[in-house]
Protein backbone atom coordinates (compact mmCIF):
# COMPACT_ATOMS: atom_id res chain seq x y z
CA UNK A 1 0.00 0.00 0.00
CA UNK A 2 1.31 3.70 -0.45
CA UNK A 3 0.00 6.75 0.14
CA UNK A 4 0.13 9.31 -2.26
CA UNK A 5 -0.88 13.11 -1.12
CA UNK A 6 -1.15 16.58 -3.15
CA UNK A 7 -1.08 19.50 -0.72
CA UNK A 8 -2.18 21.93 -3.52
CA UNK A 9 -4.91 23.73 -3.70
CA UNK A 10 -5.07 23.56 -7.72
CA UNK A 11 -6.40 21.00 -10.35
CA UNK A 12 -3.34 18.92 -11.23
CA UNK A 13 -2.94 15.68 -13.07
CA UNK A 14 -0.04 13.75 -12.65
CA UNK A 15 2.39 10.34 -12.74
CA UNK A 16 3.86 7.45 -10.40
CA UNK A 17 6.08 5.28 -10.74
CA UNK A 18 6.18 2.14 -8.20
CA UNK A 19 9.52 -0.62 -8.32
CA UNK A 20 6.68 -3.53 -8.25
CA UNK A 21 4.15 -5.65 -10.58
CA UNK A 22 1.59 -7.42 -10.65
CA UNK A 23 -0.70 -6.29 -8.41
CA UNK A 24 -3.92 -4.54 -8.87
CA UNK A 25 -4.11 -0.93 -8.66
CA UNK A 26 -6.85 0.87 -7.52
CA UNK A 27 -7.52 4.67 -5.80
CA UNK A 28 -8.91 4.96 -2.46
CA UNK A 29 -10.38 8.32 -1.45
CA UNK A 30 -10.04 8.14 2.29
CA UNK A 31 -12.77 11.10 3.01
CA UNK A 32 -15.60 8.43 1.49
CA UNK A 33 -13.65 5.39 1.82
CA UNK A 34 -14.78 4.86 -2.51
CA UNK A 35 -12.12 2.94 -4.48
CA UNK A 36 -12.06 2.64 -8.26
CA UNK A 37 -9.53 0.90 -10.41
CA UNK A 38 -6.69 3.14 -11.44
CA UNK A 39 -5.29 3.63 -14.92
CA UNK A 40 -1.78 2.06 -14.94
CA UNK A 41 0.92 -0.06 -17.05
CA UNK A 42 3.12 -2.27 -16.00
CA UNK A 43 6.99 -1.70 -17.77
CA UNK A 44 10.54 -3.29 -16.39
CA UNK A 45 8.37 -4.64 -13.42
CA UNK A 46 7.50 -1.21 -12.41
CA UNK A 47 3.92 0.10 -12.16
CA UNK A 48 3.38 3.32 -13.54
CA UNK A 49 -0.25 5.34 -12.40
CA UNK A 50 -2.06 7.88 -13.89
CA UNK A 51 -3.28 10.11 -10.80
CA UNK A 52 -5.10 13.14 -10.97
CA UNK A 53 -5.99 15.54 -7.99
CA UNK A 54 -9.27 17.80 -8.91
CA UNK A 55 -9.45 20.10 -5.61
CA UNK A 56 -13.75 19.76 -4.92
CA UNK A 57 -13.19 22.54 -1.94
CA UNK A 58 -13.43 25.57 -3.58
């Protein structure tokens, strides 16, 4: 498990890059406790995620 965090207050879409494969991948919003699958690709056994942080407290 990691935890990934954005401490901006603007939209922002962004990468990671994890030394590990074959797992599944999915984002947890800890405020609900939702999880959905995440967008990701596995290359030289690393797992690379699509994450994107739209800020919803405007």
């Amino acid at each position: 498990m990691y935890w990934v965090n954005s401490r901006s207050a603007k939209n922002e879409q962004t990468g990671a890059s994890f030394r590990i494969a074959g797992k599944a991948v999915e984002i947890w919003h800890p405020e609900t406790g939702a999880k959905e699958p995440a967008h990701y690709t596995v290359e030289n056994s690393r797992t690379k995620v699509s994450l994107q942080h739209w800020n919803d407290r405007r």
